[in-house]
C-alpha atoms as a PDB file:
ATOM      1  CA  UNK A   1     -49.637 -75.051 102.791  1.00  0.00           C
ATOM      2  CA  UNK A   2     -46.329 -75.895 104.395  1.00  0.00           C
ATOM      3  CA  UNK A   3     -44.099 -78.653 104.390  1.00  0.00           C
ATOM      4  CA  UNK A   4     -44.041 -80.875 108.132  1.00  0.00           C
ATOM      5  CA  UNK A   5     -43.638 -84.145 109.216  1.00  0.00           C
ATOM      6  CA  UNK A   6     -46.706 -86.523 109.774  1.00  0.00           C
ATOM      7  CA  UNK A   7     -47.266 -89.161 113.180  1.00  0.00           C
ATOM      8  CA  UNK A   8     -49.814 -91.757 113.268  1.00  0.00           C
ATOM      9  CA  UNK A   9     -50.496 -95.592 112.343  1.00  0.00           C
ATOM     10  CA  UNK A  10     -50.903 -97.427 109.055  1.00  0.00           C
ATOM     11  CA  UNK A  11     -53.828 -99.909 109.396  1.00  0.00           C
ATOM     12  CA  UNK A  12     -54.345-102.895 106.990  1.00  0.00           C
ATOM     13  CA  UNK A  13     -57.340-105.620 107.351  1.00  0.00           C
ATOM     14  CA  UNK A  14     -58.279-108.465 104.992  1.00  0.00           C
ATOM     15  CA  UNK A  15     -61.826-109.848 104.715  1.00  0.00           C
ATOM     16  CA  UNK A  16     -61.575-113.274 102.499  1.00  0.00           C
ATOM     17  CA  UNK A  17     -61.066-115.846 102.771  1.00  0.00           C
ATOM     18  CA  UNK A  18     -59.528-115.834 106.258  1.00  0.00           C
ATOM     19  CA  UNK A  19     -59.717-112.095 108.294  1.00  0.00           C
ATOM     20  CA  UNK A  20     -56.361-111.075 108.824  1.00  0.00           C
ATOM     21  CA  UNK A  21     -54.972-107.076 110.293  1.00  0.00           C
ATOM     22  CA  UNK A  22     -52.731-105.314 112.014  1.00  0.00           C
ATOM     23  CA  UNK A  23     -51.701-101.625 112.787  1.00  0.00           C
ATOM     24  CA  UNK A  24     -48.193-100.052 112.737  1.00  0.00           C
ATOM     25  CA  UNK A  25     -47.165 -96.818 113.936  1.00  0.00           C
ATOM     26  CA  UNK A  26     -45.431 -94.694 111.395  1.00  0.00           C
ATOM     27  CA  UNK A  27     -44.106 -91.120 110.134  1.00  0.00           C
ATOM     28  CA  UNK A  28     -43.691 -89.723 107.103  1.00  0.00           C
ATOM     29  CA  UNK A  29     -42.491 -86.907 105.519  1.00  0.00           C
ATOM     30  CA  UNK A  30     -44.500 -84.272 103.636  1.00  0.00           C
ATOM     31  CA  UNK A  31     -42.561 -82.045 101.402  1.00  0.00           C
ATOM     32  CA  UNK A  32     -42.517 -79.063  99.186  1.00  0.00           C
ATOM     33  CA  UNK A  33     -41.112 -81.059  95.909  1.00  0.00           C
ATOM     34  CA  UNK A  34     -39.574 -77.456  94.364  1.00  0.00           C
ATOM     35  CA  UNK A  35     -37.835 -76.584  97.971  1.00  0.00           C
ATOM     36  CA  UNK A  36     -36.338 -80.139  98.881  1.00  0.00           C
ATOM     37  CA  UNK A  37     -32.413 -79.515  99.036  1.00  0.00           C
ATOM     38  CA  UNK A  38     -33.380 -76.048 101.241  1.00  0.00           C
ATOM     39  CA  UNK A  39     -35.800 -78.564 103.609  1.00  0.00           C
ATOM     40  CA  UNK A  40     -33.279 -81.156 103.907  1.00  0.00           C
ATOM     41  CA  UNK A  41     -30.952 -78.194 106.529  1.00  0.00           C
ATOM     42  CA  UNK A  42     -32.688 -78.501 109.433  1.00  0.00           C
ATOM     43  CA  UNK A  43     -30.541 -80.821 110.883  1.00  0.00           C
ATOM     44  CA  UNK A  44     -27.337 -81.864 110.714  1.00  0.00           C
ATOM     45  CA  UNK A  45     -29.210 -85.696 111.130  1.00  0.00           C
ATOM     46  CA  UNK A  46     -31.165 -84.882 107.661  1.00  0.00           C
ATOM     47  CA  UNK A  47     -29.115 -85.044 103.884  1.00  0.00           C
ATOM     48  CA  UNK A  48     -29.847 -84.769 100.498  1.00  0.00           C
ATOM     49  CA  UNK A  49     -28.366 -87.112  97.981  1.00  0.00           C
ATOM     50  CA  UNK A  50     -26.146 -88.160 101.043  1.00  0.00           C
ATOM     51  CA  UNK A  51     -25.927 -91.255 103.324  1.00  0.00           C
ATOM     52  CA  UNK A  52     -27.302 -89.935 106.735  1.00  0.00           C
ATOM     53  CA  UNK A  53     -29.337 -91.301 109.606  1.00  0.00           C
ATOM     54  CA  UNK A  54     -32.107 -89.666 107.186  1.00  0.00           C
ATOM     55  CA  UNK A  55     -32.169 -88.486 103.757  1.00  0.00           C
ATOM     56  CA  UNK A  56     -33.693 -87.456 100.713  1.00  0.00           C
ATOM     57  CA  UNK A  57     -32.542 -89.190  97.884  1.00  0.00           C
ATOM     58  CA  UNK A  58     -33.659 -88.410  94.143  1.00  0.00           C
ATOM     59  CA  UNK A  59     -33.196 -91.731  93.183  1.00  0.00           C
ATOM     60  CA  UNK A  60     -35.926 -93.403  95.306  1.00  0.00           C
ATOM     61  CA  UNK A  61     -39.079 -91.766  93.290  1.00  0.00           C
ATOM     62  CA  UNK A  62     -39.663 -92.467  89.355  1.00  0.00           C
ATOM     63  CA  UNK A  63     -37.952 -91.388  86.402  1.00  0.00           C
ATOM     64  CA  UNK A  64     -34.499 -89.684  85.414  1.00  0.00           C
ATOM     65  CA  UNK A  65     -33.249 -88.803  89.013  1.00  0.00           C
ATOM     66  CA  UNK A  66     -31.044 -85.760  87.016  1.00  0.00           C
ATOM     67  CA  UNK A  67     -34.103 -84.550  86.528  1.00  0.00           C
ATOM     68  CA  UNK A  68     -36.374 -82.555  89.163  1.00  0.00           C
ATOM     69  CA  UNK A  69     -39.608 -83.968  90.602  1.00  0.00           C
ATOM     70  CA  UNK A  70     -41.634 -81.983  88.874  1.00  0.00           C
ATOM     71  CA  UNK A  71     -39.707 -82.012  85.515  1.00  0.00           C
ATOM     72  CA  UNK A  72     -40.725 -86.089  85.963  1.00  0.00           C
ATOM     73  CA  UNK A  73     -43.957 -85.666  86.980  1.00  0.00           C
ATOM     74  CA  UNK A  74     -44.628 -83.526  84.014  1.00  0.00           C
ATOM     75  CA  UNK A  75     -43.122 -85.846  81.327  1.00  0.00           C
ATOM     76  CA  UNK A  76     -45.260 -88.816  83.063  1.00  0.00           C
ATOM     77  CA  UNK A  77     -48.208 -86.713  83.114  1.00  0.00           C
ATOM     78  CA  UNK A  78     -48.297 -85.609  79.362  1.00  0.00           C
ATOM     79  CA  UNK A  79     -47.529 -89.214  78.757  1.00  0.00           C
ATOM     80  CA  UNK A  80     -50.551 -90.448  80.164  1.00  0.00           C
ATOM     81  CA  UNK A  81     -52.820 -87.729  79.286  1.00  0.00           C
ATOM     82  CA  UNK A  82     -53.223 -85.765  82.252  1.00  0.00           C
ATOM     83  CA  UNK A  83     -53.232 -82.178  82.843  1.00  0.00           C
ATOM     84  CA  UNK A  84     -51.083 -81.338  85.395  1.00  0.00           C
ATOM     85  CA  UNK A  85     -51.917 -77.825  87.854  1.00  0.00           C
ATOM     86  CA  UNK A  86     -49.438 -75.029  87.998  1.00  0.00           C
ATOM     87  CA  UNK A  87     -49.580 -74.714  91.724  1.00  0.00           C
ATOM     88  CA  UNK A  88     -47.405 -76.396  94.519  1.00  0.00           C
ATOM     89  CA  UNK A  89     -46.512 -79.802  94.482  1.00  0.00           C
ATOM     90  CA  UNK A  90     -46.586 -82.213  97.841  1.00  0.00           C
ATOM     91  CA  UNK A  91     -44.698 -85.580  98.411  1.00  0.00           C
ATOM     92  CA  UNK A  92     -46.097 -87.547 101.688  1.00  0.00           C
ATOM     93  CA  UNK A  93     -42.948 -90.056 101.743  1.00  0.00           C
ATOM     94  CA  UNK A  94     -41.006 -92.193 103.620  1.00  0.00           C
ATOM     95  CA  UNK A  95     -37.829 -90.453 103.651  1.00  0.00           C
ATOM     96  CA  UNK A  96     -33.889 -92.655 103.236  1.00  0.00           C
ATOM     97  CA  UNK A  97     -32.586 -93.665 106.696  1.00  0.00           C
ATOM     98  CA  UNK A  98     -28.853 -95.468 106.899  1.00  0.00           C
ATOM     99  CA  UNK A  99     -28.403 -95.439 103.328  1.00  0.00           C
ATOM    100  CA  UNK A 100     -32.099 -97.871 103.134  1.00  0.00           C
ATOM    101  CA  UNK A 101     -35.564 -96.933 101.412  1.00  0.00           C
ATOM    102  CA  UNK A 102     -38.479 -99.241 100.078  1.00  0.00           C
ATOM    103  CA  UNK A 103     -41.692 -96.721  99.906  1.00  0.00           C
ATOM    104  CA  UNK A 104     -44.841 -99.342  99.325  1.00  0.00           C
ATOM    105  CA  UNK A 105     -46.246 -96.121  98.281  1.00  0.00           C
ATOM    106  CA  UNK A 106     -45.988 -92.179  97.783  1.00  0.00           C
ATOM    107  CA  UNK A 107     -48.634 -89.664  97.372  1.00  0.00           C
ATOM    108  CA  UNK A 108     -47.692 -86.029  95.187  1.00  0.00           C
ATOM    109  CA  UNK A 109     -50.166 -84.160  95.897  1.00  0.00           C
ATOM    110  CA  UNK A 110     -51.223 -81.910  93.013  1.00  0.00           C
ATOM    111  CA  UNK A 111     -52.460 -78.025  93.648  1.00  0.00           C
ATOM    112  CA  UNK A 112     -53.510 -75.261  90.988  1.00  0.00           C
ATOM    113  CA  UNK A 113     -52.299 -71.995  91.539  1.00  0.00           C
ATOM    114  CA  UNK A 114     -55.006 -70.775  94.048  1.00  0.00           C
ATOM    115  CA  UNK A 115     -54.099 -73.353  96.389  1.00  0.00           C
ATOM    116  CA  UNK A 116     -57.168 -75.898  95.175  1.00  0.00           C
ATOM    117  CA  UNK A 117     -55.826 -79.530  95.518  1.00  0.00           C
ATOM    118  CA  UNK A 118     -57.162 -80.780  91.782  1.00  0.00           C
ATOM    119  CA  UNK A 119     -55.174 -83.981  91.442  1.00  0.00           C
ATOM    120  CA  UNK A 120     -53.036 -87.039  92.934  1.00  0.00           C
ATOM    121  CA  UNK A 121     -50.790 -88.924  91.971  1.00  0.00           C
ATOM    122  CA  UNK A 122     -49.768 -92.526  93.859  1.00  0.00           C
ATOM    123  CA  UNK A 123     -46.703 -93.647  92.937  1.00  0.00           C
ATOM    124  CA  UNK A 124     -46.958 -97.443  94.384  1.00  0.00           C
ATOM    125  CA  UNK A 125     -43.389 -99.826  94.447  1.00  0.00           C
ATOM    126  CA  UNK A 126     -43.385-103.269  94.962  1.00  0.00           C
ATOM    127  CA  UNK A 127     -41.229-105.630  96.623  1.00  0.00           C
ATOM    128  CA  UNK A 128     -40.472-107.301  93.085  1.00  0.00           C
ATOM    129  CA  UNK A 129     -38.441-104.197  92.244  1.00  0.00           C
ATOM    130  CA  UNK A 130     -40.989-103.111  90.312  1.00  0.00           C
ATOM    131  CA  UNK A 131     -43.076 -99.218  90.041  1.00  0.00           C
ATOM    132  CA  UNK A 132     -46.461 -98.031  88.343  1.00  0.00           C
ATOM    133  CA  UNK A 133     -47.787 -94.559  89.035  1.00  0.00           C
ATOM    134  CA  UNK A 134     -51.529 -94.348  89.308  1.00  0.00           C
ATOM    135  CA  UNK A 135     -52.780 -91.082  87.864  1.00  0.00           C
ATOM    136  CA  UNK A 136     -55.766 -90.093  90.408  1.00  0.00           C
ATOM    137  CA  UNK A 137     -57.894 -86.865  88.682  1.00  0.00           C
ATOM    138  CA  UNK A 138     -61.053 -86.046  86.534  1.00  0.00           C
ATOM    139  CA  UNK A 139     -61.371 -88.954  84.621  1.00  0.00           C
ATOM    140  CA  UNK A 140     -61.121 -91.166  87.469  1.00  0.00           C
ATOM    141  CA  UNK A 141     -62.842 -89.112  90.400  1.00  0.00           C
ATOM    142  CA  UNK A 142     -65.709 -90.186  92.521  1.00  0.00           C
ATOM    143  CA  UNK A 143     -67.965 -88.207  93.860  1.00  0.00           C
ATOM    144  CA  UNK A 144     -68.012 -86.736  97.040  1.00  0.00           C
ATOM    145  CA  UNK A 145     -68.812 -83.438  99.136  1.00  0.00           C
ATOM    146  CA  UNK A 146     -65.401 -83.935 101.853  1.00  0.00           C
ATOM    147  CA  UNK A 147     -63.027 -85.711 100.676  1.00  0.00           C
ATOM    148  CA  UNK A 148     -61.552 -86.814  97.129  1.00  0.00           C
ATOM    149  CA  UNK A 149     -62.071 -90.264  95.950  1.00  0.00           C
ATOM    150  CA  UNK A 150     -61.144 -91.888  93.132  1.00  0.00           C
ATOM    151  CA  UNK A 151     -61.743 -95.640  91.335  1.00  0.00           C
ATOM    152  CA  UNK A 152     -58.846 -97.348  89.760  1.00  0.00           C
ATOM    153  CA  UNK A 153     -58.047-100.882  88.206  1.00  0.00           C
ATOM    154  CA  UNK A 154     -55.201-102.807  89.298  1.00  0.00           C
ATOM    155  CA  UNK A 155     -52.385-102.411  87.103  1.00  0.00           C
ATOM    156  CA  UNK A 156     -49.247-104.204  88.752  1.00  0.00           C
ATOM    157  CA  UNK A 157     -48.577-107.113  90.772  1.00  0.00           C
ATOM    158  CA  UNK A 158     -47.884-106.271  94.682  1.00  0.00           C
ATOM    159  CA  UNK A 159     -49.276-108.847  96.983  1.00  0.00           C
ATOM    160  CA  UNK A 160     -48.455-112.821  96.037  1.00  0.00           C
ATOM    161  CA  UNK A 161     -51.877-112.941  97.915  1.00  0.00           C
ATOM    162  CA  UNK A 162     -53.938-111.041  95.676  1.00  0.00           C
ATOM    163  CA  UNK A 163     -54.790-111.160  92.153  1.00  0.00           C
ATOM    164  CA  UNK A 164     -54.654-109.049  89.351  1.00  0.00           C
ATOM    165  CA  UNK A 165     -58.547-108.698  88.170  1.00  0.00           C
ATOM    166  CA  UNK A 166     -59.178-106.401  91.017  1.00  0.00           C
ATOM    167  CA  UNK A 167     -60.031-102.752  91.654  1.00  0.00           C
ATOM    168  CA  UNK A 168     -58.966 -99.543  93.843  1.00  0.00           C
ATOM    169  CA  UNK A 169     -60.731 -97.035  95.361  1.00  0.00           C
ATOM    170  CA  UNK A 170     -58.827 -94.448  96.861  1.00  0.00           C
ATOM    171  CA  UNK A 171     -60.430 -91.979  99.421  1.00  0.00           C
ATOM    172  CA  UNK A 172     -58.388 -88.679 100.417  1.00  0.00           C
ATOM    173  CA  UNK A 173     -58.753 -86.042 102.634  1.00  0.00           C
ATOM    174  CA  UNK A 174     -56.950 -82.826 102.474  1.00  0.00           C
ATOM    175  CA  UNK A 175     -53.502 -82.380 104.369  1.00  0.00           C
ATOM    176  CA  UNK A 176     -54.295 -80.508 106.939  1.00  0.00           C
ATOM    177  CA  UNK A 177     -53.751 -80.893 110.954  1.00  0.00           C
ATOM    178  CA  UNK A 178     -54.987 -84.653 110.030  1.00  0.00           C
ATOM    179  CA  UNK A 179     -54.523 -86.429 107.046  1.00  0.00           C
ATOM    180  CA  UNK A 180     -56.075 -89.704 105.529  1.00  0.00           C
ATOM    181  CA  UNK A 181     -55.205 -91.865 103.220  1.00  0.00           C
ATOM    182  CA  UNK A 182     -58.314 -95.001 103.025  1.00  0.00           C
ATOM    183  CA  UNK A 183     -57.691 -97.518  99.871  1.00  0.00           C
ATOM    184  CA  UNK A 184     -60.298-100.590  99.329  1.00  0.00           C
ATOM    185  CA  UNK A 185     -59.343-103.078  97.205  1.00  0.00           C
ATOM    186  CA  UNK A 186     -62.502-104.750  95.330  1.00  0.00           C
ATOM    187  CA  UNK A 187     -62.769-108.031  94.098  1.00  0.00           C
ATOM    188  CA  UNK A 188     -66.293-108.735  91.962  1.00  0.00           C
ATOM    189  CA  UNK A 189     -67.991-106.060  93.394  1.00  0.00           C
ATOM    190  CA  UNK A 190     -66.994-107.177  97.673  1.00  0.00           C
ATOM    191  CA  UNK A 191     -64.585-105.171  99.652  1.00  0.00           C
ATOM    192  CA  UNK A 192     -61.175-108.132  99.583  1.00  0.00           C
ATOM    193  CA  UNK A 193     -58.595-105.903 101.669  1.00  0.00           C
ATOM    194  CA  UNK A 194     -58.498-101.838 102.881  1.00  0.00           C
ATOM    195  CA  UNK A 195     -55.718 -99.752 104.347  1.00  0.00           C
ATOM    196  CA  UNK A 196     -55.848 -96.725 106.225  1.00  0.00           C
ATOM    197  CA  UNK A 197     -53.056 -94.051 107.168  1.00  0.00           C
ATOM    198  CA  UNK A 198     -54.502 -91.673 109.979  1.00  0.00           C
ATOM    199  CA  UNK A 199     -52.042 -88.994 110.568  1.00  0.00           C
ATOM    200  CA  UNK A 200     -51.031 -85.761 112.565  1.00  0.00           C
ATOM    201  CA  UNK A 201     -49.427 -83.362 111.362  1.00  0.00           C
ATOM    202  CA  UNK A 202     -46.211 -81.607 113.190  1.00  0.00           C
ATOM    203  CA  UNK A 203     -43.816 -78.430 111.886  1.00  0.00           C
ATOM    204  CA  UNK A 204     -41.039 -79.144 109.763  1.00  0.00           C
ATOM    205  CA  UNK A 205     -38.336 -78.355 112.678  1.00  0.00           C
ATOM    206  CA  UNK A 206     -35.243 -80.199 114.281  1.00  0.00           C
ATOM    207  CA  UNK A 207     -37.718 -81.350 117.002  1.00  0.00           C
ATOM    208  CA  UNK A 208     -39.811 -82.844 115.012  1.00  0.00           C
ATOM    209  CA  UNK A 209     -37.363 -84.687 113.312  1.00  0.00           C
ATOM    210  CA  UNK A 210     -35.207 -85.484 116.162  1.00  0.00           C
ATOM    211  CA  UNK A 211     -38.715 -87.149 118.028  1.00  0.00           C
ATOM    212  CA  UNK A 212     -39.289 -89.143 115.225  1.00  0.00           C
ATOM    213  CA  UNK A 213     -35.779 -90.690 114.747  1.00  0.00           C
ATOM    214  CA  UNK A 214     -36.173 -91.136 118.450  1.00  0.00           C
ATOM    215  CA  UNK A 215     -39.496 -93.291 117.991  1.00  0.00           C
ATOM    216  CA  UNK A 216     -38.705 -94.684 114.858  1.00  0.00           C
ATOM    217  CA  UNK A 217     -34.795 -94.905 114.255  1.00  0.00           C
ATOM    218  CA  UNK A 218     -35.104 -96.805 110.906  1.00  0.00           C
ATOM    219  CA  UNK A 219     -38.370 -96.083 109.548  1.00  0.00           C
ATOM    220  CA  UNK A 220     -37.942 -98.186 106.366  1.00  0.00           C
ATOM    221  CA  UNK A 221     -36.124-101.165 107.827  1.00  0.00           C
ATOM    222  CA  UNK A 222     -39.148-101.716 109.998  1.00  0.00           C
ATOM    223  CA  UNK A 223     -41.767-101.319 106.605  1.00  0.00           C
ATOM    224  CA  UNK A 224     -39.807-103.848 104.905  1.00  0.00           C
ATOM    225  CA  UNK A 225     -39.753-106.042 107.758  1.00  0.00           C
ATOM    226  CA  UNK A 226     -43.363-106.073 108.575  1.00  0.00           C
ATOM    227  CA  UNK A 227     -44.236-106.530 105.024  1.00  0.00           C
ATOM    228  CA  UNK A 228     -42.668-109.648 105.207  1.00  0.00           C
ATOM    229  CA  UNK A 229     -44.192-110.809 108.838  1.00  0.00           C
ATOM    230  CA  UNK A 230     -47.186-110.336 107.676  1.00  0.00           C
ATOM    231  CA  UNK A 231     -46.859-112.503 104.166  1.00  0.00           C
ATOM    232  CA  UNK A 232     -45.405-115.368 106.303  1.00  0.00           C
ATOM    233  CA  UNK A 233     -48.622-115.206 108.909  1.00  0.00           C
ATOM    234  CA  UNK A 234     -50.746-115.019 105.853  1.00  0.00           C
ATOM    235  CA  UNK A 235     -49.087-117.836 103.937  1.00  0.00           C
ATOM    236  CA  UNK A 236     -49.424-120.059 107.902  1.00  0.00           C
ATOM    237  CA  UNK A 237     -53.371-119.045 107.344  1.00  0.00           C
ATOM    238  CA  UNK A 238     -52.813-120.812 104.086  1.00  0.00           C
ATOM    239  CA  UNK A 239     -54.116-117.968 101.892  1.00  0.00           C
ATOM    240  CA  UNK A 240     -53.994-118.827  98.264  1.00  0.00           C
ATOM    241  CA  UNK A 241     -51.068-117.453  96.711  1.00  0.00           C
ATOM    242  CA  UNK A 242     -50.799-115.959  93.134  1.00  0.00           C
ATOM    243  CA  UNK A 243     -48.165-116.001  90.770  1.00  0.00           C
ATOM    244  CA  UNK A 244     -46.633-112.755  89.284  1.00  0.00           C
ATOM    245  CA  UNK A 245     -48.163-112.466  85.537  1.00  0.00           C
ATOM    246  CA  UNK A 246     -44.729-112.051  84.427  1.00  0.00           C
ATOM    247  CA  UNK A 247     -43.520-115.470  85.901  1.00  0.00           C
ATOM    248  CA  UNK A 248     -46.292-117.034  84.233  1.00  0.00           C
ATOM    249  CA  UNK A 249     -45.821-115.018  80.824  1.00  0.00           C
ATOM    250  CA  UNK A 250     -42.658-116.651  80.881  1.00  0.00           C
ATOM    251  CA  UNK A 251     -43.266-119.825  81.249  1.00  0.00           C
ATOM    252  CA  UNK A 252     -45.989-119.876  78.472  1.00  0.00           C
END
């Protein structure tokens, strides 16, 4: 398993109570968390902890940025009772570009020491400023013979057009020469909203890098900016809107 950059297309529909979807393009990076600084020299377009047309930045994941990825995603783990692998350590992520970065979410992808992906974890941000890492692993596994799946409840407010009292069900497959990423979100039992990434993988080089600026010069600008597209075509379908729980906790 190397690092490498990913191309493809994020894909979100909604089924009630008015269809709504669209499809972006996208890349993202996927990177070895214990090898990051050494990744970030392969161009002199690509920083770490540095404004640069791209960058990695330690302070756009969870936890103590002193500390190093997996230093945090041990503490969080043995918080929450999970049993973290010994292996390598993956981070499909949007990387920093111009000094900007709002990830909706990031996937660490968890591997035991013979290589055996045994756990994820999806680190999910909202647009309230807000961050709640969703521990995907035994307890919480689905079955299934190709791909890993897991069932989650909703635990933080993202959407103004979706409730809390909803659950996920993440599907994975493998990083490989493809990679997806297929979450349902279920309201009483009926499928209310999915999103898919479908992705191709390409080398960790200059190239690859250099194409991608190329295609996408500011990768995160353009997330933020649909995000917000799309909530103003969904509030013009007049889909019901929901107040953050902590609004309303307040006002009580």
């Amino acid at each position: 398993m190397e690092s490498a950059f990913y191309f493809g297309t994020i894909r979100h529909r909604r089924f009630r109570p008015v269809r709504h979807d669209f499809t972006y393009g996208v890349f993202m990076a996927f990177l070895d968390i214990d090898r990051i600084p050494e990744l970030t020299g392969i161009s002199r377009l690509l920083s770490h902890n540095r404004l640069n047309w791209a960058s990695f930045d330690e302070r756009d994941h969870f936890g103590d940025p002193s500390l190093s990825l997996r230093q945090r995603l041990e503490r969080d783990a043995a918080a929450r009772g999970v049993a973290l692998p010994d292996g390598p350590i993956f981070l499909l992520t949007h990387l920093r570009y111009f000094g900007y970065n709002f990830n909706p979410v990031s996937f660490f992808y968890c591997y035991d020491a013979r290589q055996r992906l045994q756990l994820i974890l999806a680190e999910v941000n909202s647009t309230f400023g807000e961050s709640h890492n969703y521990w995907l692993w035994q307890a919480n596994e689905l079955p299934s013979s190709r791909a890993k799946r897991y069932r989650h409840p909703k635990a933080m407010h993202v959407s103004p057009f979706m409730g809390m009292r909803l659950d996920y069900t993440f599907t994975f497959t493998p990083p490989d020469q493809r990679l997806v990423v297929h979450m349902d979100t279920i309201e009483n039992g009926q499928a209310l909203f999915d999103a898919t990434l479908n992705l191709h993988r390409r080398p960790w080089t200059a190239g690859s890098l250099h194409s991608a600026l190329l295609a996408h010069p500011w990768m995160t600008a353009k997330v933020i900016a649909a995000i917000h597209w799309e909530a103003l075509r969904l509030y013009l379908k007049k889909v019901p809107v929901f107040t953050h729980p902590r609004r309303l906790t307040s006002e009580v």
